[in-house]
C-alpha atoms as a PDB file:
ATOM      1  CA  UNK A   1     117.138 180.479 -36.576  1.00  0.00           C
ATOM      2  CA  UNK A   2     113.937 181.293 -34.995  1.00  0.00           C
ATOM      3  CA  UNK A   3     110.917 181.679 -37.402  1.00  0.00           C
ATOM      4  CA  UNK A   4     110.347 185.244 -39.028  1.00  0.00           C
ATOM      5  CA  UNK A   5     107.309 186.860 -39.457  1.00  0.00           C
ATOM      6  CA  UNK A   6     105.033 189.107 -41.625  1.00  0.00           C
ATOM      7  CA  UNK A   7     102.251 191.209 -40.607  1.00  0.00           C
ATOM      8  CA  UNK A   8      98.634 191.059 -42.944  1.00  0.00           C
ATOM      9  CA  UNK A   9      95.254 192.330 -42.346  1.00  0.00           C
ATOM     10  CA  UNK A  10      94.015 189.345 -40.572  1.00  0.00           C
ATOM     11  CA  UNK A  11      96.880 187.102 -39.538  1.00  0.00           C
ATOM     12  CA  UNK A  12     100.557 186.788 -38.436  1.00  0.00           C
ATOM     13  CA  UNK A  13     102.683 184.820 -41.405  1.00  0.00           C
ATOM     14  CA  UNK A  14     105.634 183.317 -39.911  1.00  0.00           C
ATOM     15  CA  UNK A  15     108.452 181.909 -42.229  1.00  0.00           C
ATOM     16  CA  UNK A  16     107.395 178.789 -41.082  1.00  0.00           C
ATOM     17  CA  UNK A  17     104.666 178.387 -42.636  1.00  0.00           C
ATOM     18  CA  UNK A  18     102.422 179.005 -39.231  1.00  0.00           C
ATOM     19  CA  UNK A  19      99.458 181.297 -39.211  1.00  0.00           C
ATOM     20  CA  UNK A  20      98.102 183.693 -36.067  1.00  0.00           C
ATOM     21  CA  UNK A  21      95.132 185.557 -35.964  1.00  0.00           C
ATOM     22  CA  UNK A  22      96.160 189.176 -35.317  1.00  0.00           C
ATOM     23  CA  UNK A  23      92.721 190.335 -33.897  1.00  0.00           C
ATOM     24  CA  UNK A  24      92.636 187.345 -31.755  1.00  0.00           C
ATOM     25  CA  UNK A  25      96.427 187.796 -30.067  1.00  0.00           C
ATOM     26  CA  UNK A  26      96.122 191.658 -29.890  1.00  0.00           C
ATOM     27  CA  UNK A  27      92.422 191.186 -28.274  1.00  0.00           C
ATOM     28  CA  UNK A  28      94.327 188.772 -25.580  1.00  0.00           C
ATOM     29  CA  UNK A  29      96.736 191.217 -24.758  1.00  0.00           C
ATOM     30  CA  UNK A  30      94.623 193.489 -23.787  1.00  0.00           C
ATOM     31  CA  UNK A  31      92.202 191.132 -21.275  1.00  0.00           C
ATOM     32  CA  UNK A  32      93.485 191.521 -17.630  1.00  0.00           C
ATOM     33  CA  UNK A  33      91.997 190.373 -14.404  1.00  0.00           C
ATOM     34  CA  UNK A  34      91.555 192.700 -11.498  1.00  0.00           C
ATOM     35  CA  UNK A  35      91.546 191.136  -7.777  1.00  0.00           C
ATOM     36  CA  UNK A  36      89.988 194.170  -5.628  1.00  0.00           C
ATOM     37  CA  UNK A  37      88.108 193.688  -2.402  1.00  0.00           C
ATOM     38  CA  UNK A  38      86.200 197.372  -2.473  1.00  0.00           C
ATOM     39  CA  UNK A  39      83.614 197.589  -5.219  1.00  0.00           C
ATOM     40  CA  UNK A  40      83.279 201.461  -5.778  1.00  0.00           C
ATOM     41  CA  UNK A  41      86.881 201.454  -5.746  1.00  0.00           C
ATOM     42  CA  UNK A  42      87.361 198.571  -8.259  1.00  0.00           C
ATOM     43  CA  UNK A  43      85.129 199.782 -10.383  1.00  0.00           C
ATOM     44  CA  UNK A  44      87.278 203.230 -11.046  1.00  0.00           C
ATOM     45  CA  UNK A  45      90.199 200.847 -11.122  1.00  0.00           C
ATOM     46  CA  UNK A  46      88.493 199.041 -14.335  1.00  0.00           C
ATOM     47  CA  UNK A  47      87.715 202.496 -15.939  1.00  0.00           C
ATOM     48  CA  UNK A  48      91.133 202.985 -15.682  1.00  0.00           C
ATOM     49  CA  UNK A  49      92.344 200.645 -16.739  1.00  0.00           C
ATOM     50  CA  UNK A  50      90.306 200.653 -19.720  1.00  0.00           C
ATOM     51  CA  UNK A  51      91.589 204.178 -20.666  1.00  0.00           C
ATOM     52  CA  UNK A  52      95.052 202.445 -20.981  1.00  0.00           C
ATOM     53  CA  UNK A  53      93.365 200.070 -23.263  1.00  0.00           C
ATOM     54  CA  UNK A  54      92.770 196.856 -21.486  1.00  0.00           C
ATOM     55  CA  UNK A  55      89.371 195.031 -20.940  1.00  0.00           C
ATOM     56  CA  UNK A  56      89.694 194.411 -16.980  1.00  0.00           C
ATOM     57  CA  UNK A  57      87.501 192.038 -15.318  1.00  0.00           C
ATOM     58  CA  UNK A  58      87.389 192.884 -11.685  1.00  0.00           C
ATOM     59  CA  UNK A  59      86.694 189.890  -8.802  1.00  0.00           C
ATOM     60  CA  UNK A  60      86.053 190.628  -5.112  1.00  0.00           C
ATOM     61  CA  UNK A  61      86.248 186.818  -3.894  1.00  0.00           C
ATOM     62  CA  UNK A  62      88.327 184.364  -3.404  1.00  0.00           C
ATOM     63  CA  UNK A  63      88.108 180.364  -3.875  1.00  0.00           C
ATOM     64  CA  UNK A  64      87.458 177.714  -6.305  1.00  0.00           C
ATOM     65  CA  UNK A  65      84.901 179.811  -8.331  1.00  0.00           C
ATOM     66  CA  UNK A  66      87.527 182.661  -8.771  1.00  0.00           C
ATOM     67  CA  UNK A  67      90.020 179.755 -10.353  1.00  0.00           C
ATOM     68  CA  UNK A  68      87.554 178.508 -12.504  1.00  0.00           C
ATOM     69  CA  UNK A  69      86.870 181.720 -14.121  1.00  0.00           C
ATOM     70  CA  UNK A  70      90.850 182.981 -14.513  1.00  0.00           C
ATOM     71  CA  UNK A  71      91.620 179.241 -15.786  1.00  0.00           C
ATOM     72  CA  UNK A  72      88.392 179.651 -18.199  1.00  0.00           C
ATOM     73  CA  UNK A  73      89.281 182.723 -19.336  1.00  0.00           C
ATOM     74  CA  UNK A  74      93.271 182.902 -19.873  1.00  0.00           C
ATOM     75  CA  UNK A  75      93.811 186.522 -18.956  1.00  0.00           C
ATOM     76  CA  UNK A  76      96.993 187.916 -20.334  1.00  0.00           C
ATOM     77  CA  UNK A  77      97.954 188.931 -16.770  1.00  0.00           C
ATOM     78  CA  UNK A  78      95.931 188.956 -13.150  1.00  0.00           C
ATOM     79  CA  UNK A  79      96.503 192.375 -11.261  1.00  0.00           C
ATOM     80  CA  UNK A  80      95.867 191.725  -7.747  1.00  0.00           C
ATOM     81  CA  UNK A  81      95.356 195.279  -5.492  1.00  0.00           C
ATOM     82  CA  UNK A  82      97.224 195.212  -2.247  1.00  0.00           C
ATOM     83  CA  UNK A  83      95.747 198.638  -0.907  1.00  0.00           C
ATOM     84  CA  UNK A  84      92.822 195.762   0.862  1.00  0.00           C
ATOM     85  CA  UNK A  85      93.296 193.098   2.151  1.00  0.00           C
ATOM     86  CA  UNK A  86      96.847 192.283   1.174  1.00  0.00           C
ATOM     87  CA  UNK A  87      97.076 188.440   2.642  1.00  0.00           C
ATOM     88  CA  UNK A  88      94.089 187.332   1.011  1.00  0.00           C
ATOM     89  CA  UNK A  89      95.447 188.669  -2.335  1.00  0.00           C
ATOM     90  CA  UNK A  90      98.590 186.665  -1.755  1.00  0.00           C
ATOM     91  CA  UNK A  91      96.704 183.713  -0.893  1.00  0.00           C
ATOM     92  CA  UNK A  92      94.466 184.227  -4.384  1.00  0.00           C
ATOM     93  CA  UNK A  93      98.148 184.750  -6.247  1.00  0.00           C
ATOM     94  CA  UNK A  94      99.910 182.049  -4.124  1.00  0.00           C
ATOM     95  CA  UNK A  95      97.062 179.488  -5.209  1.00  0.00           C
ATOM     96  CA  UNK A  96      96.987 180.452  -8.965  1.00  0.00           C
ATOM     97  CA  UNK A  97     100.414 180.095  -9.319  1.00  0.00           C
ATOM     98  CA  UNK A  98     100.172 176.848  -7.492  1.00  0.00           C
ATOM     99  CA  UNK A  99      97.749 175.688 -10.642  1.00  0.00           C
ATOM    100  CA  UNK A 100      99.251 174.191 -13.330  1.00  0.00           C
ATOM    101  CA  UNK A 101      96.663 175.852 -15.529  1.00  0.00           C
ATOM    102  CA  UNK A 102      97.252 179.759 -14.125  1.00  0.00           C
ATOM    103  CA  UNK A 103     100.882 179.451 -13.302  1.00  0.00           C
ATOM    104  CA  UNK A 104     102.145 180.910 -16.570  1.00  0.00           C
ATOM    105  CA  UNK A 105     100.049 183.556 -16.383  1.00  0.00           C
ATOM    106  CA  UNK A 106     102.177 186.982 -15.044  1.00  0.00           C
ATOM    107  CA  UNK A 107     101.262 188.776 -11.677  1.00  0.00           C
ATOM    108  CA  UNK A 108     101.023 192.232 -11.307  1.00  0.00           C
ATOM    109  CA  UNK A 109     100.843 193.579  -7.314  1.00  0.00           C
ATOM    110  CA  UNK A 110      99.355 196.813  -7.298  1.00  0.00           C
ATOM    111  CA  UNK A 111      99.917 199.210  -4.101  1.00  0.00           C
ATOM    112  CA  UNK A 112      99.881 197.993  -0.820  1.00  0.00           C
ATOM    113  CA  UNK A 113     101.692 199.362   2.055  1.00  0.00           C
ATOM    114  CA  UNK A 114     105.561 198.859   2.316  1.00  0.00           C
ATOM    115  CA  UNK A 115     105.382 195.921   5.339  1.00  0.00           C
ATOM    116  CA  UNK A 116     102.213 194.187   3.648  1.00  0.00           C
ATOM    117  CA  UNK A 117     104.317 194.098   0.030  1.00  0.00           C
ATOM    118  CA  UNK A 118     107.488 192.863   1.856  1.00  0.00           C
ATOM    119  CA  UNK A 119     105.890 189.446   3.059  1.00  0.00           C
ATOM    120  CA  UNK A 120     104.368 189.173  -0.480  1.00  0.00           C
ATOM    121  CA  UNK A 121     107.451 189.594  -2.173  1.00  0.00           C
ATOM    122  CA  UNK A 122     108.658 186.678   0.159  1.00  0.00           C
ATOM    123  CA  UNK A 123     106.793 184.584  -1.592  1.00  0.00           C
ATOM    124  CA  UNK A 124     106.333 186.036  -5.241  1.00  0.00           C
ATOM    125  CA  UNK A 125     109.703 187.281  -5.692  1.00  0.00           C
ATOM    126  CA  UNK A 126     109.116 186.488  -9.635  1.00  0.00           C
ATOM    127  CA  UNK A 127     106.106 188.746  -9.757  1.00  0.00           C
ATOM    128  CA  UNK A 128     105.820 192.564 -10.685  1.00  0.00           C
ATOM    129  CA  UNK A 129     105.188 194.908  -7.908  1.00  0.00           C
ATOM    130  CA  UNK A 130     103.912 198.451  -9.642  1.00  0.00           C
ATOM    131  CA  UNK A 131     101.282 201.126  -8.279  1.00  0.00           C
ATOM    132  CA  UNK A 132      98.824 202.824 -10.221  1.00  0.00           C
ATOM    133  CA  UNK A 133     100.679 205.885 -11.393  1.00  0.00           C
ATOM    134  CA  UNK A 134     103.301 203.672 -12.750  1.00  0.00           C
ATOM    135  CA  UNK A 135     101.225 200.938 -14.185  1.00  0.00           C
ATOM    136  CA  UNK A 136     101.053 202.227 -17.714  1.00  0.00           C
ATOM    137  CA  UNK A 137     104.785 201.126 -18.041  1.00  0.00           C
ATOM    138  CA  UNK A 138     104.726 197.810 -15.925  1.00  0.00           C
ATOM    139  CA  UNK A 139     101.983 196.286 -17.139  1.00  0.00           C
ATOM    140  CA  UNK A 140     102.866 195.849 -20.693  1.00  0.00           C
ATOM    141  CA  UNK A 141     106.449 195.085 -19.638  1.00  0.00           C
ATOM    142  CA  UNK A 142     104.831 192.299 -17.578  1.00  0.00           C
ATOM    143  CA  UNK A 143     102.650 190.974 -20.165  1.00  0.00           C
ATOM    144  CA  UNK A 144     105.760 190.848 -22.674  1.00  0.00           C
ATOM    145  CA  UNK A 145     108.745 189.801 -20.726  1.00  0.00           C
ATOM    146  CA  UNK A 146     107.139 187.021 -17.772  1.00  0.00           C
ATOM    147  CA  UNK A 147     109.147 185.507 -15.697  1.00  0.00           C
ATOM    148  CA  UNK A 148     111.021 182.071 -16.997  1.00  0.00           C
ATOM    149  CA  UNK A 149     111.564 180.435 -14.040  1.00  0.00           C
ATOM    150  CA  UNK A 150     108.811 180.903 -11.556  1.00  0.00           C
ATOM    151  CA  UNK A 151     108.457 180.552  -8.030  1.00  0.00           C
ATOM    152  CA  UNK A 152     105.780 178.260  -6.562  1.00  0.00           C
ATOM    153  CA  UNK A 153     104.778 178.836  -2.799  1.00  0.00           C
ATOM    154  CA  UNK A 154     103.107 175.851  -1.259  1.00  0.00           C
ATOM    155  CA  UNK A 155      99.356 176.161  -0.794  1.00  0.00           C
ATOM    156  CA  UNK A 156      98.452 177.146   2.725  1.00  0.00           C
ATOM    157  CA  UNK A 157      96.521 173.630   4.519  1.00  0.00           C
ATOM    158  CA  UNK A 158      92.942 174.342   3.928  1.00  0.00           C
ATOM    159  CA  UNK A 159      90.961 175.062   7.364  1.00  0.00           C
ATOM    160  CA  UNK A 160      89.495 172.713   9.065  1.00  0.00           C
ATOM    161  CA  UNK A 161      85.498 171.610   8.422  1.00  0.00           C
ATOM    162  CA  UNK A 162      82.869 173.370  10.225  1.00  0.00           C
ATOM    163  CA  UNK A 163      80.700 175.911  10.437  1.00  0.00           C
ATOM    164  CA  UNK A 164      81.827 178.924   8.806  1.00  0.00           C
ATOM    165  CA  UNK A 165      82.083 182.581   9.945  1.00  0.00           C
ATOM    166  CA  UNK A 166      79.177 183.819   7.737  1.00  0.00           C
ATOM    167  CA  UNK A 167      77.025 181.363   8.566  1.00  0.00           C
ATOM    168  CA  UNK A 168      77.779 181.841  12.410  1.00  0.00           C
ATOM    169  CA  UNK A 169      76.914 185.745  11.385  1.00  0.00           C
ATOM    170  CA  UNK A 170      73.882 184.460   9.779  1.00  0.00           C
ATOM    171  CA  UNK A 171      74.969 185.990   6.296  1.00  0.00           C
ATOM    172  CA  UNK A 172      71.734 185.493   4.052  1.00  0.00           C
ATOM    173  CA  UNK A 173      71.917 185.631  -0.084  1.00  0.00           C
ATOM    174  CA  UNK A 174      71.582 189.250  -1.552  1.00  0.00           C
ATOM    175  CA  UNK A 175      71.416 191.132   1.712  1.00  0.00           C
ATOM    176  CA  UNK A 176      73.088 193.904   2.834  1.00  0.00           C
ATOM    177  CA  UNK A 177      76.423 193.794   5.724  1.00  0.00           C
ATOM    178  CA  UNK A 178      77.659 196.766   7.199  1.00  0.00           C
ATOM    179  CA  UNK A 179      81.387 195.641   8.841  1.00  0.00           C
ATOM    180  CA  UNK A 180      81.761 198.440  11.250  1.00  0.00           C
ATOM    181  CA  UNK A 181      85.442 198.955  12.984  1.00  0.00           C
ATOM    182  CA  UNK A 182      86.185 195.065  12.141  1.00  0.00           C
ATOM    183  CA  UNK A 183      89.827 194.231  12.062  1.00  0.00           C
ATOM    184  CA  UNK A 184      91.662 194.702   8.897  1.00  0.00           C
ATOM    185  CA  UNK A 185      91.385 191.140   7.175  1.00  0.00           C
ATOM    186  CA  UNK A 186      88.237 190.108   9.112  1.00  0.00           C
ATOM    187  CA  UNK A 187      86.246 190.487   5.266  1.00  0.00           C
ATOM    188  CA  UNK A 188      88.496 188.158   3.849  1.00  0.00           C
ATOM    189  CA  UNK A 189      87.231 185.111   6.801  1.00  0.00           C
ATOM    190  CA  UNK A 190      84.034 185.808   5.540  1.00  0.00           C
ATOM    191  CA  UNK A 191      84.763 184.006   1.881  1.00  0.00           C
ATOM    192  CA  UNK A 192      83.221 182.659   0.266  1.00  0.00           C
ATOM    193  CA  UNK A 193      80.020 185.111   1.080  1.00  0.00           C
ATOM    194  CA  UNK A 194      76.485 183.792  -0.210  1.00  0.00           C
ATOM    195  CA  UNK A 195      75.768 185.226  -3.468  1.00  0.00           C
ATOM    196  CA  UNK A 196      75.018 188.578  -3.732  1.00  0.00           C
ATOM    197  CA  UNK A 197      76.178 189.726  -0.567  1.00  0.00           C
ATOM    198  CA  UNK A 198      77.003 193.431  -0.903  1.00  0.00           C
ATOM    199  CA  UNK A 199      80.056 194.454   2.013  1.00  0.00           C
ATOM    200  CA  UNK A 200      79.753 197.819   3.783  1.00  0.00           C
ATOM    201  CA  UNK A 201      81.732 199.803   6.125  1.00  0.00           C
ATOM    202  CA  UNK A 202      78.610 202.145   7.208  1.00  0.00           C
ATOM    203  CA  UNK A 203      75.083 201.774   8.511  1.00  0.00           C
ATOM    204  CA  UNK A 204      72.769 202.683   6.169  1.00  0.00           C
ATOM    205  CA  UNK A 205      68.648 202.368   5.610  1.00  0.00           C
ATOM    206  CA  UNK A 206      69.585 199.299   3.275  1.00  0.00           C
ATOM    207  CA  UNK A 207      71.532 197.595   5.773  1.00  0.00           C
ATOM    208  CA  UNK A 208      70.012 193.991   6.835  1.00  0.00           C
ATOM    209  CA  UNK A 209      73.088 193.088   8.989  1.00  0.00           C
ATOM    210  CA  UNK A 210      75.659 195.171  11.219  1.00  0.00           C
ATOM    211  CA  UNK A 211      78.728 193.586  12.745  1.00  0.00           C
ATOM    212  CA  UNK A 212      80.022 196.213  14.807  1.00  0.00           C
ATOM    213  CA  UNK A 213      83.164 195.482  16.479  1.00  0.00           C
ATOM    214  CA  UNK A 214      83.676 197.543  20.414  1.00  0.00           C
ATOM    215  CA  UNK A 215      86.799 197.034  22.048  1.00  0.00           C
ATOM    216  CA  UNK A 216      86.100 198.861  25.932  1.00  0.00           C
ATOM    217  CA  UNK A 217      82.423 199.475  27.248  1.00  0.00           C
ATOM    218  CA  UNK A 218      83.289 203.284  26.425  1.00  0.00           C
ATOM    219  CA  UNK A 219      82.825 202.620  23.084  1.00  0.00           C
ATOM    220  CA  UNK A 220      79.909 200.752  23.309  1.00  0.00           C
ATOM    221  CA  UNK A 221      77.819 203.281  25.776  1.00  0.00           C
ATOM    222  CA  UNK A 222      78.926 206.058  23.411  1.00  0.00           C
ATOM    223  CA  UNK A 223      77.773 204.650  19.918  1.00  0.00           C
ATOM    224  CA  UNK A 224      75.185 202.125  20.785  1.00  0.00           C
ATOM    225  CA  UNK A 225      72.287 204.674  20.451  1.00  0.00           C
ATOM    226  CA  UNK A 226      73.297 205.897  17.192  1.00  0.00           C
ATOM    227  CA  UNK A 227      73.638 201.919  15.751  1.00  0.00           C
ATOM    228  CA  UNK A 228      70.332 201.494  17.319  1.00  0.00           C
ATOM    229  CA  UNK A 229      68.910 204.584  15.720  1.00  0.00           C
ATOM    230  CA  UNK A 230      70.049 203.429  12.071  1.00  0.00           C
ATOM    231  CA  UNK A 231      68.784 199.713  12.623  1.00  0.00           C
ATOM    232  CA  UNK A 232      65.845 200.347  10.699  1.00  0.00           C
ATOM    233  CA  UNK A 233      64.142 196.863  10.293  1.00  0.00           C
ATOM    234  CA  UNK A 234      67.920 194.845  10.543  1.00  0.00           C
ATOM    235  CA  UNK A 235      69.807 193.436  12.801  1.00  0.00           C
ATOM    236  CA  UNK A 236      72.917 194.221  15.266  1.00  0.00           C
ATOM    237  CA  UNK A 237      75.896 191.405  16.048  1.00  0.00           C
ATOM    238  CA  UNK A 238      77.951 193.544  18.548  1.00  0.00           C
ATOM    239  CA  UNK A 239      81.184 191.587  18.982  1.00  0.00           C
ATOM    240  CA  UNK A 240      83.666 191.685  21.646  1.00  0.00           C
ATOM    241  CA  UNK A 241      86.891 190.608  22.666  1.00  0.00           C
ATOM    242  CA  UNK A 242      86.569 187.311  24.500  1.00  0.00           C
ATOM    243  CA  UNK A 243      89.498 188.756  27.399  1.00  0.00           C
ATOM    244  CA  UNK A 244      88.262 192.266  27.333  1.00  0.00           C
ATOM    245  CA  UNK A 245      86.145 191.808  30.662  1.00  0.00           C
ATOM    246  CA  UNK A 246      89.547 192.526  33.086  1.00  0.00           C
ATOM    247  CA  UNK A 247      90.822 194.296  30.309  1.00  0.00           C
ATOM    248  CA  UNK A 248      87.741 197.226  29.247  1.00  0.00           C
ATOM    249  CA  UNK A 249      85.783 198.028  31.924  1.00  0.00           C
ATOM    250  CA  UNK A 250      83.957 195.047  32.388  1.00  0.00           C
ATOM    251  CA  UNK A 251      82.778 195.023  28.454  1.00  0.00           C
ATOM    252  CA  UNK A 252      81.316 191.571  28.263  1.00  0.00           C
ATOM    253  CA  UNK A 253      78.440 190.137  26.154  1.00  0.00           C
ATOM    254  CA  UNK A 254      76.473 190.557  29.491  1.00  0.00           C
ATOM    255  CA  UNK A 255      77.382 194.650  29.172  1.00  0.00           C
ATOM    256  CA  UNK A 256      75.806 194.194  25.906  1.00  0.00           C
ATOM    257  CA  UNK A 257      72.942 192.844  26.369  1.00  0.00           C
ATOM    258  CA  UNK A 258      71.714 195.350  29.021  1.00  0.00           C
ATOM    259  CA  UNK A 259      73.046 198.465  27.351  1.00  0.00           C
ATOM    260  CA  UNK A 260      71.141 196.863  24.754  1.00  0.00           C
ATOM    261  CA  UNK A 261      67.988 196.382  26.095  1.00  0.00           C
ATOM    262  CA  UNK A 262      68.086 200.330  27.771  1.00  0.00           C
ATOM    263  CA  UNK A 263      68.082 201.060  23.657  1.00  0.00           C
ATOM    264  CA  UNK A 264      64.907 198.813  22.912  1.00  0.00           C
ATOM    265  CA  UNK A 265      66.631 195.963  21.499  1.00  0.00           C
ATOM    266  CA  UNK A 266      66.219 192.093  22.033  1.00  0.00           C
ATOM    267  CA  UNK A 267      68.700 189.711  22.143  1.00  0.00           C
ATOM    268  CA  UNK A 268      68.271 187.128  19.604  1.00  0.00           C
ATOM    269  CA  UNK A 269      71.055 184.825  19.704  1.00  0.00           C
ATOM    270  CA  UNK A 270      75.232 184.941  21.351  1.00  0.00           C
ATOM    271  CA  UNK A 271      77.748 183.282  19.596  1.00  0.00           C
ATOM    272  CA  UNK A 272      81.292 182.386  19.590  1.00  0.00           C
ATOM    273  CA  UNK A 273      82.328 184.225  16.260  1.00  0.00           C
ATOM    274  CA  UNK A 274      85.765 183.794  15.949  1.00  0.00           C
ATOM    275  CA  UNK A 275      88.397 182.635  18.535  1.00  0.00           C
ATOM    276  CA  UNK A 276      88.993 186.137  19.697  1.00  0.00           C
ATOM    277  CA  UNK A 277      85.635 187.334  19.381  1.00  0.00           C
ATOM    278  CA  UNK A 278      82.071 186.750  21.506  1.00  0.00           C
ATOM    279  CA  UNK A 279      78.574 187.923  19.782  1.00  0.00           C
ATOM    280  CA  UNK A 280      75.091 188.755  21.147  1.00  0.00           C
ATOM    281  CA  UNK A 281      72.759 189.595  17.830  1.00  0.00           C
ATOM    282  CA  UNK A 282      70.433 192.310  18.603  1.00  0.00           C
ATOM    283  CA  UNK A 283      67.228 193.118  17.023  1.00  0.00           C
END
């Protein structure tokens, strides 16, 4: 027969003669991890959260440091927001689960639109797939009742060695990136960021760095005076497609550097960003 227990002030008396610290267990219940790539956003998600009665730690990165935390800290369950950046949320689940130190520890997937949580599921099937509204009910169901026989993806192959996209971008410690019109997961190549990079999706006087994304010379002519305007003392990386010049109206790095130059700015460097993507950084 399976051991009985009695509750005291301080501890959990089983019939067994075993002994559990009640403020310990019910203070682990209530410690969650939040995965969310938006920090305003994540930061009303822990609030809450915390009106539900959970202590949520929120992370917006991805990699070895994240695992080292969650496997330091033993969260009673990671919640992992799918409204941003849904693949590199499955890749952060796909590789805790992959750990023999995080794989027991239940998976909530939070929002996310229909297609994006399909292909998660496809992997995950085992996890718990909730939104916010209905998250008061899910996530204690997930904490009490996980999963006994999980499912363990294999671990994408880890891309090959070279010079990253930050440091291509030129991505400096504590400064400031504005991402403007970048492609839905482009944030997530930029992991892991130098510390104390702070992402944005608008220019601002506090901006050191804008990586603004044109797709026909339209676009460019039409917004390059206002990015110039709002430079302030930073700096520009317009990016375009590396077919676009039959494609756009002859939008080439070229384009850009003499629309450029009729707005007062220099060309500092041109780049090959990403495989899809040429750079000239303006200044």
């Amino acid at each position: 027969m399976p051991p009985t227990c009695s509750r005291l002030a301080r501890w959990r008396v089983c019939s067994r003669g075993s002994k559990i610290p009640l403020l310990d267990q019910e203070a682990a219940i209530k410690r969650v991890a939040l995965i969310h790539w938006d920090v305003p956003e994540g930061q009303a998600r822990v609030a809450r959260l915390a009106r539900l009665g959970y202590a949520a730690t929120r992370y917006n990165r991805a990699g070895p440091a994240l695992l080292r935390e969650i496997r330091a800290s033993v969260p009673s369950a990671v919640l992992i927001d799918l409204s941003r950046l849904p693949s590199q949320g499955r890749d952060v689940a796909v590789e805790l689960r992959a750990n023999p130190a995080t794989r027991d520890i239940p998976l909530v997937f939070v929002d996310g639109l229909p297609e994006k949580v399909l292909v998660v599921r496809q992997s995950l099937p085992d996890a718990v797939y909730s939104t916010w509204t209905h998250l008061v009910d899910d996530l204690p169901r997930a904490i009490a009742r996980p999963p006994r026989r999980l499912a363990v993806p294999e671990v994408a192959p880890a891309a090959p060695s070279g010079k990253s996209t930050a440091s291509r971008l030129g991505l400096q410690p504590g400064s400031v990136v504005a991402l403007l019109s970048a492609p839905p997961d482009f944030a997530a190549s930029l992991e892991p960021l130098p510390q104390g990079v702070a992402l944005r999706r608008q220019m601002g006087d506090d901006v050191d760095l804008a990586v603004w994304f044109v797709r026909s010379r339209r676009e460019l002519q039409d917004g390059l005076a206002l990015r110039a305007s709002r430079l302030a003392k930073g700096r520009l990386w317009i990016l375009v497609p590396k077919t676009s010049a039959s494609q756009s109206g002859d939008l080439s790095p070229a384009s850009v550097r003499a629309l450029g130059q009729a707005q007062g700015l220099v060309e500092e460097k041109s780049a090959t960003i990403e495989t899809t993507w040429s750079g000239v950084l303006l200044v």
